[in-house]
N, C-alpha and C. Protein backbone atom coordinates (compact mmCIF):
# COMPACT_ATOMS: atom_id res chain seq x y z
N UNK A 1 0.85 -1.20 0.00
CA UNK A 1 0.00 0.00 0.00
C UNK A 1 0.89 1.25 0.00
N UNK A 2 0.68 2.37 -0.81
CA UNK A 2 1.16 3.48 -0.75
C UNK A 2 0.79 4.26 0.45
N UNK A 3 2.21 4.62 0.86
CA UNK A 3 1.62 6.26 2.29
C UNK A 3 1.94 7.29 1.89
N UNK A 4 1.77 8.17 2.50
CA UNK A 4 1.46 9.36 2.21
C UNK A 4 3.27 9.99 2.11
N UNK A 5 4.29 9.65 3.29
CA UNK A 5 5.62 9.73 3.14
C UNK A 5 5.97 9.30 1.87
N UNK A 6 5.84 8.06 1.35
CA UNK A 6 6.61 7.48 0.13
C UNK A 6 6.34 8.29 -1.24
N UNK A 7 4.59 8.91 -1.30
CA UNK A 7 4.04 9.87 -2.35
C UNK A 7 4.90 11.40 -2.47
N UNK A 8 5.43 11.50 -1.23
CA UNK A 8 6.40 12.87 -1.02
C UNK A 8 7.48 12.60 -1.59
N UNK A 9 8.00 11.54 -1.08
CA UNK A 9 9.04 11.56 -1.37
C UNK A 9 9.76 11.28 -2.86
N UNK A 10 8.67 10.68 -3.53
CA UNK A 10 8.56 10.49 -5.18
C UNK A 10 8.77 11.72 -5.46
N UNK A 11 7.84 12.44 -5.06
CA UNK A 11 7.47 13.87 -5.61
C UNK A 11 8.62 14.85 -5.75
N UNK A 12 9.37 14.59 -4.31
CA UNK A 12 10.47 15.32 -3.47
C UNK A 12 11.89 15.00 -4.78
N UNK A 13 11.70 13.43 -5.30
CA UNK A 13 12.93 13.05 -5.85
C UNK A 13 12.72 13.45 -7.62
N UNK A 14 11.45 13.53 -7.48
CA UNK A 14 11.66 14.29 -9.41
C UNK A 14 11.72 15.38 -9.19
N UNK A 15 11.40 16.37 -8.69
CA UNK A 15 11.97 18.26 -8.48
C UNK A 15 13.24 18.31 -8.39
N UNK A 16 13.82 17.58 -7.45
CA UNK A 16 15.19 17.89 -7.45
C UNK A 16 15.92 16.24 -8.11
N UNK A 17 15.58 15.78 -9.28
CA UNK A 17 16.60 15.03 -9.77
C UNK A 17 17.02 15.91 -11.19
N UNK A 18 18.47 15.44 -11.18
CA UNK A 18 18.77 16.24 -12.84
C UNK A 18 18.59 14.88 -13.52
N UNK A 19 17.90 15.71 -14.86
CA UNK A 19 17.57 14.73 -15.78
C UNK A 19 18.61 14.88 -17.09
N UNK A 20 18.43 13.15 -17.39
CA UNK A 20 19.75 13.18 -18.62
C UNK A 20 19.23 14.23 -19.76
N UNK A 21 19.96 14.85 -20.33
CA UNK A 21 20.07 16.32 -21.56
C UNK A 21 20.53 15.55 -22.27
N UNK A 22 20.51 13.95 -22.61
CA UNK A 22 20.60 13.29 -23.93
C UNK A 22 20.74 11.87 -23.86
N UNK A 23 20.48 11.53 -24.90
CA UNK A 23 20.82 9.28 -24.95
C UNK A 23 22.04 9.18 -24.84
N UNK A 24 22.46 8.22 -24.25
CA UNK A 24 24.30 7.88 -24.48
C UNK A 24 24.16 6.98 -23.24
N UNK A 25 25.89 6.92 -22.77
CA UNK A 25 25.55 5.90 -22.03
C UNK A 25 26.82 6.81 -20.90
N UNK A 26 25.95 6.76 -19.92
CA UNK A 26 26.27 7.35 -18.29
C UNK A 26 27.76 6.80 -18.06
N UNK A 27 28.99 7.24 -17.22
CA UNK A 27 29.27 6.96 -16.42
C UNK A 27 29.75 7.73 -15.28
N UNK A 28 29.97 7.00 -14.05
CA UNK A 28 29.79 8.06 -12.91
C UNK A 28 31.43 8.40 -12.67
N UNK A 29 32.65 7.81 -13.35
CA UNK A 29 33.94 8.74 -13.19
C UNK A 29 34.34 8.69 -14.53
N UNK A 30 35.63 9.44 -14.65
CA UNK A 30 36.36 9.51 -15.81
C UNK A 30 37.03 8.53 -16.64
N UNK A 31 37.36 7.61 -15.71
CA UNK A 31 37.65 6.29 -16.34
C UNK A 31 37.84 5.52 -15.78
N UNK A 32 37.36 3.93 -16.50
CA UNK A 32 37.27 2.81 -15.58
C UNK A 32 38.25 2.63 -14.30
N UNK A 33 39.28 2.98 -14.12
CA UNK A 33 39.78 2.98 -12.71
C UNK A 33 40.00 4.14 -11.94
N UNK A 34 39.13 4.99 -12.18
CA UNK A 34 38.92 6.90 -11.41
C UNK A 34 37.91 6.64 -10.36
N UNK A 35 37.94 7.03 -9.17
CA UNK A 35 37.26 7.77 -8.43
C UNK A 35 36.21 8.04 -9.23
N UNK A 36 35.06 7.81 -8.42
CA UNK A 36 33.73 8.46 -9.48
C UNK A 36 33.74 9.60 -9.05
N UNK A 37 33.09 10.99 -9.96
CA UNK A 37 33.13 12.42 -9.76
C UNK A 37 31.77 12.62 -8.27
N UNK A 38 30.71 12.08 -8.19
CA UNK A 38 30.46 12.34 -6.65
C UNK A 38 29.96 10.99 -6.13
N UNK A 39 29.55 10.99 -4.38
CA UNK A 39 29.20 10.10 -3.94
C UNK A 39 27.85 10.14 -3.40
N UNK A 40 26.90 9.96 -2.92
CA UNK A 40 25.75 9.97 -1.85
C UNK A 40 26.69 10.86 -0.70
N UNK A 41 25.61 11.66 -0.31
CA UNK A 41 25.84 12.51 1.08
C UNK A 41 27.37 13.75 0.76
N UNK A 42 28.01 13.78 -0.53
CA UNK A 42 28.44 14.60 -1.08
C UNK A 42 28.15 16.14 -1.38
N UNK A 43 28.70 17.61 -0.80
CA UNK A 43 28.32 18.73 -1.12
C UNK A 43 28.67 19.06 -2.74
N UNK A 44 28.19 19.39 -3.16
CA UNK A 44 28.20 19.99 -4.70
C UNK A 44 28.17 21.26 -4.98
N UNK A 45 28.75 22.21 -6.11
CA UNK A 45 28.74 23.27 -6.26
C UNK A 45 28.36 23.23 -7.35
N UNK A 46 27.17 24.49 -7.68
CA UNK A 46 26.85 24.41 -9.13
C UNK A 46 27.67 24.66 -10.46
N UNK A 47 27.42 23.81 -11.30
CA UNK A 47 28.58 23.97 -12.38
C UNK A 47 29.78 22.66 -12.46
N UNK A 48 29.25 22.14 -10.87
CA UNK A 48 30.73 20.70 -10.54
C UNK A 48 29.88 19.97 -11.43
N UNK A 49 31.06 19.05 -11.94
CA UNK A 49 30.88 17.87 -13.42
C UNK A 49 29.92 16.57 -12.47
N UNK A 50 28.77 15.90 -12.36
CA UNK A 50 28.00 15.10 -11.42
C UNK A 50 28.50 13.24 -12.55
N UNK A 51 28.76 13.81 -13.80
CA UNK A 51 29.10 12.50 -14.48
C UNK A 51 29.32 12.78 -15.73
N UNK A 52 29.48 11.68 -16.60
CA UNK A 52 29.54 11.60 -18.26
C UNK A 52 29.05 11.37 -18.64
N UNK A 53 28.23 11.54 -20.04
CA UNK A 53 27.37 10.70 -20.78
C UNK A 53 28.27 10.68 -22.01
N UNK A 54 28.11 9.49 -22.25
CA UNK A 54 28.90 9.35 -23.99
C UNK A 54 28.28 8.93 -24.85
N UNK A 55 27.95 10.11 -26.07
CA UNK A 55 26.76 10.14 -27.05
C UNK A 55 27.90 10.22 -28.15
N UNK A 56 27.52 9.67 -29.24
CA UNK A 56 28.84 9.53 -30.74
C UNK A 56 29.94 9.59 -30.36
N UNK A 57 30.54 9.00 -29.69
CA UNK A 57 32.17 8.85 -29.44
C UNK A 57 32.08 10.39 -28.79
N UNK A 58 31.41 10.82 -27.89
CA UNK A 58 32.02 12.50 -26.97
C UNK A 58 31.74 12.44 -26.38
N UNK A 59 32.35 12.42 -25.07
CA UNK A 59 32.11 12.36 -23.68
C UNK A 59 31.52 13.64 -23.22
N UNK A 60 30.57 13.51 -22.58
CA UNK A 60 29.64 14.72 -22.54
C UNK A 60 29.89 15.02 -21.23
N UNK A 61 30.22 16.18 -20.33
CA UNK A 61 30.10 16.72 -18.26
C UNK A 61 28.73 17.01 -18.75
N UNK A 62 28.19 16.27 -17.58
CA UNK A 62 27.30 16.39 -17.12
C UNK A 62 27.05 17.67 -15.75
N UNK A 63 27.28 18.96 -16.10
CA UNK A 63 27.16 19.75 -14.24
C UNK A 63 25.66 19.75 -13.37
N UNK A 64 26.59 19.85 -12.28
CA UNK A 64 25.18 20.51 -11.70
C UNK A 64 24.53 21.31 -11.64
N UNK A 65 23.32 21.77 -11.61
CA UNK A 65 22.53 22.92 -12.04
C UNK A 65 22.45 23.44 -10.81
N UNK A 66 22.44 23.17 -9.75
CA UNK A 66 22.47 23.85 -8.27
C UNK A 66 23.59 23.55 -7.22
N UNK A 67 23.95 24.24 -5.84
CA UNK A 67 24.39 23.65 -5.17
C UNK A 67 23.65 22.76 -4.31
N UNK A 68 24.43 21.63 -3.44
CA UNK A 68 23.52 21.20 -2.54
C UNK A 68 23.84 19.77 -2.55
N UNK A 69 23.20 18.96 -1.56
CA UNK A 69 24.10 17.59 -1.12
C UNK A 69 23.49 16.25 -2.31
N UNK A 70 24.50 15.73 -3.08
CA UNK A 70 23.96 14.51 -3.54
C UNK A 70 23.01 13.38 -2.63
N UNK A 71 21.69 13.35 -2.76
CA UNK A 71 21.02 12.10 -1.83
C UNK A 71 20.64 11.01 -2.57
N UNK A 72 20.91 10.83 -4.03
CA UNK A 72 21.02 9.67 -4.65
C UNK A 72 21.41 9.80 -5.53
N UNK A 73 22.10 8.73 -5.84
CA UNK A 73 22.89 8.56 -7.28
C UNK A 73 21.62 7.18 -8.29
N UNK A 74 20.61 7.53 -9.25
CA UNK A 74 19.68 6.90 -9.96
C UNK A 74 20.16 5.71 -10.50
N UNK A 75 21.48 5.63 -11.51
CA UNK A 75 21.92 4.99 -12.25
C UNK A 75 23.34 4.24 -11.73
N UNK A 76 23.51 3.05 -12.82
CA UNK A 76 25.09 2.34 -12.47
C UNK A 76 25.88 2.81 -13.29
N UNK A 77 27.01 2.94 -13.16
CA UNK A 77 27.95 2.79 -14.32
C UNK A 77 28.10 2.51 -15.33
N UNK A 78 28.27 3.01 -16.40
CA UNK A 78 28.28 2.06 -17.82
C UNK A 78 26.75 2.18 -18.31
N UNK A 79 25.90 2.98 -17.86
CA UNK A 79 23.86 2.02 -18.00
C UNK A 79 23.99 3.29 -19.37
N UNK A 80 23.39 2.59 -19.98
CA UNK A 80 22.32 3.54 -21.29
C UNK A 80 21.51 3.86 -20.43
N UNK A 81 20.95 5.62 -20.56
CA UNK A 81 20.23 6.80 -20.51
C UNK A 81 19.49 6.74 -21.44
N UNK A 82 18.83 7.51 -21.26
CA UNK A 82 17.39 8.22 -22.29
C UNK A 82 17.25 9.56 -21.90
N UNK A 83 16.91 10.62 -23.05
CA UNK A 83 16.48 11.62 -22.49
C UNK A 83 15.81 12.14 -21.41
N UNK A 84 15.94 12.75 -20.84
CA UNK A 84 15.00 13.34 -19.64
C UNK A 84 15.03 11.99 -18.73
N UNK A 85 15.37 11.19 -18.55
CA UNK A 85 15.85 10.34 -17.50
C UNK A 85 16.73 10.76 -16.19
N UNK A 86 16.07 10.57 -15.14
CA UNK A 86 16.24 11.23 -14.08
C UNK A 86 17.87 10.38 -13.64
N UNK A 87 19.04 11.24 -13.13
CA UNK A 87 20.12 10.43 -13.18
C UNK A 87 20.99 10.51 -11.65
N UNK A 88 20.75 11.75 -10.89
CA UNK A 88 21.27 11.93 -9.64
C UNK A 88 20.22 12.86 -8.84
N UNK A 89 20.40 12.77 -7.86
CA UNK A 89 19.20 13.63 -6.71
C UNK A 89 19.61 14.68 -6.22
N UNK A 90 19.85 15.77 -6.12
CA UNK A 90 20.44 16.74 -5.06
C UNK A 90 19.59 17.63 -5.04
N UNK A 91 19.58 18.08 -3.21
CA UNK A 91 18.73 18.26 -2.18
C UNK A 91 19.55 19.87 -1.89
């Protein structure tokens, strides 16, 4: 059964998720053995790179559009995106 918390919090996580700005395929660092660019519970500054998408052979930064703390990371590593696909959370 749905409650009334879990309906918020849906709500809460599409306002503030950035959505993918194109098809390609995500990843969350620079290269297979990098540090991914953020973590969960991470401060962010707007404009910091949140990931890659790689659409025709070009690695695309992904920034952030606001400041404020990563509270979920949507996707894995490596995953095909879709437009407007919701990809990290920040709060």
């Amino acid at each position: 059964a749905w409650t009334g918390a879990a309906t918020a919090m849906v709500a809460d996580t599409s306002k503030n998720a950035v959505p993918s700005p194109m098809v390609g395929t995500a990843y969350l660092a620079p290269s297979p053995d990098a540090k991914a660019f953020i973590e969960v519970g991470q401060k962010v500054k707007e404009g910091q790179t949140l990931l890659i998408i790689e659409a025709m052979k070009t690695m695309n930064q992904i920034p952030s559009p606001r400041a404020g703390t990563v509270t979920a990371i949507l996707i894995e590593d490596a995953q095909p995106v879709e437009y407007g696909m919701p990809l990290v959370v920040i709060e």
